[in-house]
Protein backbone atom coordinates (compact mmCIF):
# COMPACT_ATOMS: atom_id res chain seq x y z
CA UNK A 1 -128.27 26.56 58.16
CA UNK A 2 -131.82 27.25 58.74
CA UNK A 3 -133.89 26.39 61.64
CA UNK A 4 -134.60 22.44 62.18
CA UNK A 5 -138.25 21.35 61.74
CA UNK A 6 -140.28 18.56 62.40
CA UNK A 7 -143.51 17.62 61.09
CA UNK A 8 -146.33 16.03 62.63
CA UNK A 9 -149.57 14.80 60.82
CA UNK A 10 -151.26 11.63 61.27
CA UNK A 11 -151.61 11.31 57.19
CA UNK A 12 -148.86 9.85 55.57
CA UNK A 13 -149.44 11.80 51.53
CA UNK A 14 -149.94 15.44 54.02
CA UNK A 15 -145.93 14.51 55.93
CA UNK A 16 -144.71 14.45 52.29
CA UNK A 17 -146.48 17.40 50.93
CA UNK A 18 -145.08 19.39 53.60
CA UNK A 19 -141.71 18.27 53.44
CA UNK A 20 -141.81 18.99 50.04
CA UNK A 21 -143.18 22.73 50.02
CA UNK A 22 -140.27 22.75 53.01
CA UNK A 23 -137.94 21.21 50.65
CA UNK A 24 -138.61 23.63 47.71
CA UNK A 25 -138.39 26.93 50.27
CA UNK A 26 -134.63 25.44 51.84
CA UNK A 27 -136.40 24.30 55.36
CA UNK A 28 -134.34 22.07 56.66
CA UNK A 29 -136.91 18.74 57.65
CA UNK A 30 -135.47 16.82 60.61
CA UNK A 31 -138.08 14.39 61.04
CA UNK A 32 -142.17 13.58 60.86
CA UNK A 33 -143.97 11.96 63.51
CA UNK A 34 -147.13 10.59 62.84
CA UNK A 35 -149.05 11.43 66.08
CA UNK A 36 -148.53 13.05 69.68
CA UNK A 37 -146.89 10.48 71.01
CA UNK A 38 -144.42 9.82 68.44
CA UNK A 39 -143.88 13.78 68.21
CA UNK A 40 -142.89 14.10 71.86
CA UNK A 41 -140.10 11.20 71.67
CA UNK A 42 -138.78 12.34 68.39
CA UNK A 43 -138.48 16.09 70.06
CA UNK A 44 -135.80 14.47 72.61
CA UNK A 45 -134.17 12.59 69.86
CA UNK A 46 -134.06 14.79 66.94
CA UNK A 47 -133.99 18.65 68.62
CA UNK A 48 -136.16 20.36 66.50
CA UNK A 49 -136.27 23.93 66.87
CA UNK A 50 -139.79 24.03 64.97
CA UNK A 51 -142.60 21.45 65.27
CA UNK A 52 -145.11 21.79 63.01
CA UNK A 53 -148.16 19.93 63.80
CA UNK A 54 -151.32 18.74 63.11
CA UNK A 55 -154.44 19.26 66.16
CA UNK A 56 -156.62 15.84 65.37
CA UNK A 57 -154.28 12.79 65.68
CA UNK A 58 -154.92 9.28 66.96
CA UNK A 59 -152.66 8.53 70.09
CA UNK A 60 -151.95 11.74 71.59
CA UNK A 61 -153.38 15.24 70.18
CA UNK A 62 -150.99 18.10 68.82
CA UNK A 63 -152.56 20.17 72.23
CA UNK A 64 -151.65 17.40 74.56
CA UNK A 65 -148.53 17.14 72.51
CA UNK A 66 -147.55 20.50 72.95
CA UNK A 67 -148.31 21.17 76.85
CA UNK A 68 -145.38 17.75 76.52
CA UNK A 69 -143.13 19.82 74.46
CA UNK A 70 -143.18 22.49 76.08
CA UNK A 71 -142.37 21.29 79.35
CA UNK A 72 -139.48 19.01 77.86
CA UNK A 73 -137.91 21.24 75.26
CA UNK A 74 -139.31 25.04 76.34
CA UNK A 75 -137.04 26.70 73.35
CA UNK A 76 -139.00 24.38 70.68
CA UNK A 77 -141.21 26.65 69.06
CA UNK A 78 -144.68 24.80 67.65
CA UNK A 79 -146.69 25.99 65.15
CA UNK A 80 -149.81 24.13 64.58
CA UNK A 81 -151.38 22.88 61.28
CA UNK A 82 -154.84 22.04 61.32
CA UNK A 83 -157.91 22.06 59.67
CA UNK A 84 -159.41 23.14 63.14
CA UNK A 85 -160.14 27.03 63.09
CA UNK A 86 -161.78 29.87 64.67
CA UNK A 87 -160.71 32.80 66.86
CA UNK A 88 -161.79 31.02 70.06
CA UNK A 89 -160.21 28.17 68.90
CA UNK A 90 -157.17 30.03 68.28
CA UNK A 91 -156.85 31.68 71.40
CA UNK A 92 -157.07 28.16 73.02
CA UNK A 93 -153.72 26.88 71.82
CA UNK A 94 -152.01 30.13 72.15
CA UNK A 95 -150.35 29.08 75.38
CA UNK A 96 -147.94 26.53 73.91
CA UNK A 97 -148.21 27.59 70.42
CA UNK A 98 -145.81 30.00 68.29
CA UNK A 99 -148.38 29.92 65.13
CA UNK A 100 -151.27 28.78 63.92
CA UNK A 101 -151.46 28.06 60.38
CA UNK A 102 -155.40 27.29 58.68
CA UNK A 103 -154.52 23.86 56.13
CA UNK A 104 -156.85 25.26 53.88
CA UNK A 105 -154.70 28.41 54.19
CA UNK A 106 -151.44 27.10 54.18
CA UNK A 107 -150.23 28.00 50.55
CA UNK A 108 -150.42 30.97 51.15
CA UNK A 109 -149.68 31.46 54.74
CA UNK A 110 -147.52 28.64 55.90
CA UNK A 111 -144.12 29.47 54.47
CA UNK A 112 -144.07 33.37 55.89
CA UNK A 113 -145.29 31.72 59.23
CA UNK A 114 -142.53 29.78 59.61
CA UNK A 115 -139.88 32.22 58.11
CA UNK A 116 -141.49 34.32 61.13
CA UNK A 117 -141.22 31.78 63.95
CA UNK A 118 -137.57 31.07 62.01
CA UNK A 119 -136.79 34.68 62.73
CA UNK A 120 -137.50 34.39 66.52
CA UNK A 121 -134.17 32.61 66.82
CA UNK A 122 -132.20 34.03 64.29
CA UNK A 123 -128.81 36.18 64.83
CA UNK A 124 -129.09 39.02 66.65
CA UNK A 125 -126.49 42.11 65.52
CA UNK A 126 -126.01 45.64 66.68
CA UNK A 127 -126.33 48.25 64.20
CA UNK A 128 -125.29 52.43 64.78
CA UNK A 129 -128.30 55.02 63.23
CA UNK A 130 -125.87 56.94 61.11
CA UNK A 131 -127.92 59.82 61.82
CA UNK A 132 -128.42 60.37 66.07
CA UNK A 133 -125.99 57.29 66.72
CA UNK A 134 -128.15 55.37 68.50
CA UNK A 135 -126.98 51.64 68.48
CA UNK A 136 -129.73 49.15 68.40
CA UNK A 137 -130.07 45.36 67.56
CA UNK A 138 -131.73 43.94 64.63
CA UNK A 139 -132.27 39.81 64.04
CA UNK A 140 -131.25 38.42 61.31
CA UNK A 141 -132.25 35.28 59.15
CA UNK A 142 -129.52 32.70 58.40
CA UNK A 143 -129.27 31.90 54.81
CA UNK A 144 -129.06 28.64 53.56
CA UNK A 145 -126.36 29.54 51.01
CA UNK A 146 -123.81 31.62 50.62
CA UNK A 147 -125.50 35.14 49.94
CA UNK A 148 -124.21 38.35 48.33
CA UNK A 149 -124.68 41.72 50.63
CA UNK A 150 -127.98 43.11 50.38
CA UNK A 151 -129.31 46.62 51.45
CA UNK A 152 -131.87 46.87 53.38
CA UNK A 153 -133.45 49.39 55.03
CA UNK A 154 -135.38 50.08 58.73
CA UNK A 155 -136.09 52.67 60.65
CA UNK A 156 -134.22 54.00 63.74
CA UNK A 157 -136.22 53.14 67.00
CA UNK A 158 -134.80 56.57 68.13
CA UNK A 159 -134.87 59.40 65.33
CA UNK A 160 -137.48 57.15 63.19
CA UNK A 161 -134.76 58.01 60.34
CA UNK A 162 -135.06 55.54 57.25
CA UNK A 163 -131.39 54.36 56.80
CA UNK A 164 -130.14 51.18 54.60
CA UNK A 165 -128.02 48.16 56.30
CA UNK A 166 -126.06 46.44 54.02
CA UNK A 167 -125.77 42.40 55.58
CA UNK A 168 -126.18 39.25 53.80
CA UNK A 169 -129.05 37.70 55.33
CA UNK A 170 -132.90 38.33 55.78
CA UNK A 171 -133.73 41.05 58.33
CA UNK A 172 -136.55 39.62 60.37
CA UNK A 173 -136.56 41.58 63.68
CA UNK A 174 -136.46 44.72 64.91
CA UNK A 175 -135.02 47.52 65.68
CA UNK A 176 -134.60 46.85 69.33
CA UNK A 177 -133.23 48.44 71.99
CA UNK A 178 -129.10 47.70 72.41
């Protein structure tokens, strides 16, 4: 199963949109919230392990929202979605954001986003370099479905050999160290 998400935009037709484009990639929605406020309690109810939220709101904003969320529920990672923009503006949410997704950039940058935030939770498993025998972790993505075997291939952190891994899910992460 993949990882939970809840959505948070104070516009009613954007919460479906979303959850739709979610819907159609196999996100798994959990919930929508439609402001800070609302966001916050629904984190202790529901247990996201993705919010994906809106800046501007009425109520409570997604910043003031997310300093909340991350004090409650430190393992939720947020991602906001926003019209706002900007380097500056950027780098002034990065302390309790995971992401930061551009609305008028979302088709094409909201689903690999969250595939990547997805990732920072995924399975971790060990893997041997068939070449130097180094052991070393890679994550993995959980598929939604049954998958066949796949090969895939990375590149040893050690001998920076190329060598194929043959698992079911996504690789998302890694080498790392074992």
């Amino acid at each position: 199963m993949g990882a939970r998400i809840l959505i948070v935009d104070d516009h009613h037709a954007a919460r479906m949109t979303i959850r739709e484009l979610l819907d159609w990639h196999s996100f798994q929605v959990c919930g929508d919230a439609q402001n800070g406020k609302e966001a916050v309690e629904k984190v202790i109810e529901l247990k996201p392990e993705i919010v994906l939220m809106d800046i501007n709101m009425p109520v409570m904003n997604g910043v003031a929202a997310a300093q909340e969320i991350r004090r409650i529920a430190p393992s939720t990672k947020i991602v906001f979605l926003t019209v706002q923009g900007g380097p500056g503006f950027k780098a002034g949410t990065k302390p309790w954001a995971h992401g930061f997704v551009s609305k008028s950039e979302a088709g094409k940058e909201l689903i690999p986003t969250l595939e990547r935030i997805a990732g920072i939770t995924a399975n971790e498993r060990t893997i041997e370099c068939p070449h130097c025998k180094v052991r070393q972790n890679i994550h993995v993505a959980v598929q939604r479905r049954p998958a066949k075997k796949e090969r895939q291939y990375i590149s040893c952190i050690n001998c920076r050999t190329e060598f194929d891994v043959s698992v079911a899910d996504k690789i998302v992460g890694g080498p790392f160290i074992a």
